[in-house]
Protein backbone atom coordinates (compact mmCIF):
# COMPACT_ATOMS: atom_id res chain seq x y z
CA UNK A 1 0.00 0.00 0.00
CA UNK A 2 1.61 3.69 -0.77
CA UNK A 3 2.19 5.86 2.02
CA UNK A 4 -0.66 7.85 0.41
CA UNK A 5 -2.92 5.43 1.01
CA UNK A 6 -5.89 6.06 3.57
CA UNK A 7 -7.15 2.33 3.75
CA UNK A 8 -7.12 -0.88 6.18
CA UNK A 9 -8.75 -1.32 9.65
CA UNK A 10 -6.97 1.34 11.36
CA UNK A 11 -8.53 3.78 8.59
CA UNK A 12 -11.85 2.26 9.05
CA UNK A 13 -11.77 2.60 12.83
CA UNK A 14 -10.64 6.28 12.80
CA UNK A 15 -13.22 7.14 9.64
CA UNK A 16 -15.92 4.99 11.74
CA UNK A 17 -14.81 7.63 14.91
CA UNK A 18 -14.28 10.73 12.82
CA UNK A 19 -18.52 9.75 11.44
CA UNK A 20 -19.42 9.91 15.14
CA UNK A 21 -17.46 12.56 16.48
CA UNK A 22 -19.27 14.62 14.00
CA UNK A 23 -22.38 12.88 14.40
CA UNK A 24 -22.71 12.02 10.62
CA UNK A 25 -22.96 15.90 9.68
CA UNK A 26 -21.22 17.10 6.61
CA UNK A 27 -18.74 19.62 8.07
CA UNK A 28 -19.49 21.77 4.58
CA UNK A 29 -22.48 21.63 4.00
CA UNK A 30 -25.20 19.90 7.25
CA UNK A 31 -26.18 17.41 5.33
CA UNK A 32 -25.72 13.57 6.38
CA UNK A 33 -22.10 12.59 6.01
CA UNK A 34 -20.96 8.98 4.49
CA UNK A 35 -17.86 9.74 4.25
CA UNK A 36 -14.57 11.50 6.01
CA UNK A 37 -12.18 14.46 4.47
CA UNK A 38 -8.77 15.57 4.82
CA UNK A 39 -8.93 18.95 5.85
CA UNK A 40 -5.14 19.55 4.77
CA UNK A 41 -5.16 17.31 2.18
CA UNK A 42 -2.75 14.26 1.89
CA UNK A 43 -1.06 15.60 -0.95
CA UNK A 44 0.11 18.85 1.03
CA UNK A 45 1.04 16.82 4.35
CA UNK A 46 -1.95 16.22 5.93
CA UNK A 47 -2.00 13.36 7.51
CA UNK A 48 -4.52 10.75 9.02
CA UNK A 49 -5.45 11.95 12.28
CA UNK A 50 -8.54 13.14 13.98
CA UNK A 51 -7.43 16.44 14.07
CA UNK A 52 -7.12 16.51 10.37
CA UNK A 53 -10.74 15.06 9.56
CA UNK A 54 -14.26 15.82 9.10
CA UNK A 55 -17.30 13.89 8.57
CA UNK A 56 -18.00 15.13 4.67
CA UNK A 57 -20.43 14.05 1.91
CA UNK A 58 -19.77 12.85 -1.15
CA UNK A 59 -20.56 15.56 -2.96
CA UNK A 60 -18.82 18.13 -0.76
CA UNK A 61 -15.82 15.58 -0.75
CA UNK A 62 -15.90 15.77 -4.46
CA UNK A 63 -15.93 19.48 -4.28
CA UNK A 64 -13.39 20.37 -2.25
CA UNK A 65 -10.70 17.24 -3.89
CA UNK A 66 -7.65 18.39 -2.65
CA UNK A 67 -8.04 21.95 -1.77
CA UNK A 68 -6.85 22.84 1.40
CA UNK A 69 -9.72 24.13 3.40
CA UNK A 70 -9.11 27.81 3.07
CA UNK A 71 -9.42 27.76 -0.56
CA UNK A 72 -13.17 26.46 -0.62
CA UNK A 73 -15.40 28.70 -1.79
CA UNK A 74 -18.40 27.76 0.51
CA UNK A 75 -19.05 26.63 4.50
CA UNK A 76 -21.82 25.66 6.41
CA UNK A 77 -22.85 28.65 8.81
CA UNK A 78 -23.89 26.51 11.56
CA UNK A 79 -20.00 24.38 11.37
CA UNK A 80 -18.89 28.38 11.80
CA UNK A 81 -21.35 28.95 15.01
CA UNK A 82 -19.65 26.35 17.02
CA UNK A 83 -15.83 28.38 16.44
């Protein structure tokens, strides 16, 4: 597996935490999340810790790729509230 590589049962126990630390909500946009995203991005050193990860849609996921957070061009208000 590359050292890029965000997959095995230590990812799926952190991704399974990362869900319910966030309670399923999509850190971009409130909607249900299914899946987790690199806030720094992998590609730009992030790495894979809970510090580094939201719970994220798919489609907000797909969105942001690998931007680094500050580059997105939307947020969910309420995510912004709790700052």
């Amino acid at each position: 597996m590359s050292k890029q590589s965000s997959r095995g049962a230590e990812w799926n126990t952190l991704r399974a935490v990362i869900l319910d630390r966030d309670h399923h909500q999509c850190a971009y946009c409130g909607g249900e999340a299914d899946t987790v995203d690199h806030i720094i991005p992998k590609n730009n050193g992030g790495e894979d810790v809970a510090s580094n990860l939201v719970a994220c849609c798919r489609r907000c996921n797909g969105l942001k790729s690998d931007k680094p957070l500050i580059r997105m061009n939307y947020y969910n208000r309420a995510w912004l509230s709790r700052l």
